[in-house]
Protein backbone atom coordinates (compact mmCIF):
# COMPACT_ATOMS: atom_id res chain seq x y z
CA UNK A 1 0.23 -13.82 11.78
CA UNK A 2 1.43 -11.80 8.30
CA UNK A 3 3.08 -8.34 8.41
CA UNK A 4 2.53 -6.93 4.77
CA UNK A 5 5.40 -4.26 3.75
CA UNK A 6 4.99 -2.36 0.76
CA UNK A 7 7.23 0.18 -0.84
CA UNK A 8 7.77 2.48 -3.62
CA UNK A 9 8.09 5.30 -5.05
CA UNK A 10 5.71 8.50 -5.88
CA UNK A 11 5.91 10.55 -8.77
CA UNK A 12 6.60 14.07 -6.79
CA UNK A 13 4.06 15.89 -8.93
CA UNK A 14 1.18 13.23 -8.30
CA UNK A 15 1.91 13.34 -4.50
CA UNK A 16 -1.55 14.84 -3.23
CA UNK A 17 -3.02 12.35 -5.82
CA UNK A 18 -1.22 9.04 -4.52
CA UNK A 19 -2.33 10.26 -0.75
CA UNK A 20 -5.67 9.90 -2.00
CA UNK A 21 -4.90 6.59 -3.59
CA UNK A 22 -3.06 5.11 -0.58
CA UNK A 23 -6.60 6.32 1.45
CA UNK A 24 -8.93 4.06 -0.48
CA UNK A 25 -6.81 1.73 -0.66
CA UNK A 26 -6.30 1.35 2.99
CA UNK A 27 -10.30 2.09 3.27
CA UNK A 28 -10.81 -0.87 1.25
CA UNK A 29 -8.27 -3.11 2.78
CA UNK A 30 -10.08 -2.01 6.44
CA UNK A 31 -13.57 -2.82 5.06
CA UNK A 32 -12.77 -6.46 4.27
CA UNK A 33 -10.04 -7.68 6.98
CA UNK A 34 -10.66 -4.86 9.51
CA UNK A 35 -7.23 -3.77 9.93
CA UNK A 36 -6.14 -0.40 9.93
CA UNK A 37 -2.80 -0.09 7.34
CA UNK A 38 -0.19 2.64 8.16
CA UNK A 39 1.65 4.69 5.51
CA UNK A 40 5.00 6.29 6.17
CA UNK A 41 7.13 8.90 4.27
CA UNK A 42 11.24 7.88 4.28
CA UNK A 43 12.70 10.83 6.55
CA UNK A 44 15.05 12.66 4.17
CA UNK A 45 13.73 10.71 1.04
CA UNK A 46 9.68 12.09 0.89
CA UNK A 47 9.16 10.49 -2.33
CA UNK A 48 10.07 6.66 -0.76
CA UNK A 49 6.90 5.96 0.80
CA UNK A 50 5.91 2.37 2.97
CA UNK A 51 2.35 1.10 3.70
CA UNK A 52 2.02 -1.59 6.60
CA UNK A 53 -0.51 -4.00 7.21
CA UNK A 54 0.21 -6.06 10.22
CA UNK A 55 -1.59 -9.20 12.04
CA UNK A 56 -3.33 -10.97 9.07
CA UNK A 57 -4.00 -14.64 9.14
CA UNK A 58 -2.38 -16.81 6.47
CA UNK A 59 -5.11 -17.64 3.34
CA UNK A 60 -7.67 -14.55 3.91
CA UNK A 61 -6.70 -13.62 0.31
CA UNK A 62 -5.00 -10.12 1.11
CA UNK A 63 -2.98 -10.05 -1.48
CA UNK A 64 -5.50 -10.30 -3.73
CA UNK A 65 -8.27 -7.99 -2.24
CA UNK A 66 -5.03 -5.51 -2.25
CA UNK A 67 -4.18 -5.76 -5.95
CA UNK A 68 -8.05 -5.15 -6.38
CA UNK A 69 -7.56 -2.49 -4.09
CA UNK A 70 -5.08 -0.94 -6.17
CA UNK A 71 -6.29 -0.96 -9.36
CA UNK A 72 -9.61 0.26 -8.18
CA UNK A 73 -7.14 3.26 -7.02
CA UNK A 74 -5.38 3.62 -9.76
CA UNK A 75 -2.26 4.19 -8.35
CA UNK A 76 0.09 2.45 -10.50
CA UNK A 77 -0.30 5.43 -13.05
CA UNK A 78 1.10 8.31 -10.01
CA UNK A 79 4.18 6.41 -9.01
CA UNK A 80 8.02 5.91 -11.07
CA UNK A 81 9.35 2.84 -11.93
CA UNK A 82 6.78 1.91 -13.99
CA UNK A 83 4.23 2.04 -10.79
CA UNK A 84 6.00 -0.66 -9.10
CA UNK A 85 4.74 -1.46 -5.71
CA UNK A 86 7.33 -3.88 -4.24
CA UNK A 87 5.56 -6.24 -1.26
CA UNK A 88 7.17 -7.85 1.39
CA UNK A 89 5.79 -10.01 4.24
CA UNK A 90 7.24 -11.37 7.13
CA UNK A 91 4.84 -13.75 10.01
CA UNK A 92 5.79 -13.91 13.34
């Protein structure tokens, strides 16, 4: 199974907005692979946030459904560094 990680940063004035974004993303995300993504705020560092996506199978095309996702959301636009999202994954 894949474990998707994804980092970055938010833009602390866009921070209610991004919520919102990181909410239809995961919506999305849980409509077409039924999983249920987590987000999570750095303790000391509220502005480094993490989404997790855990127990995908290999070749269902997540990565793509979540750049859809994304763009859909419009989140690129409420985060710094340019509105990179850096994404990890790891399978067990």
């Amino acid at each position: 199974m894949l474990h998707y990680y994804i980092y970055y940063r938010v833009q602390p004035e866009h921070v209610v907005q991004a919520e919102a974004a990181v909410k239809q993303i995961q919506s999305e995300i849980a409509r077409r692979f039924g999983i249920s993504g987590s987000l999570l705020k750095k303790r000391g560092e509220p502005n480094l946030w993490m989404e997790t996506y855990p127990g995908l199978a290999p070749g269902t095309g997540f990565e793509t459904a979540l750049k859809q996702a994304e763009d859909k959301a419009g989140i690129a636009a409420l985060l710094r560094d340019n509105g990179a999202r850096h994404v990890e994954c790891f399978q067990d």
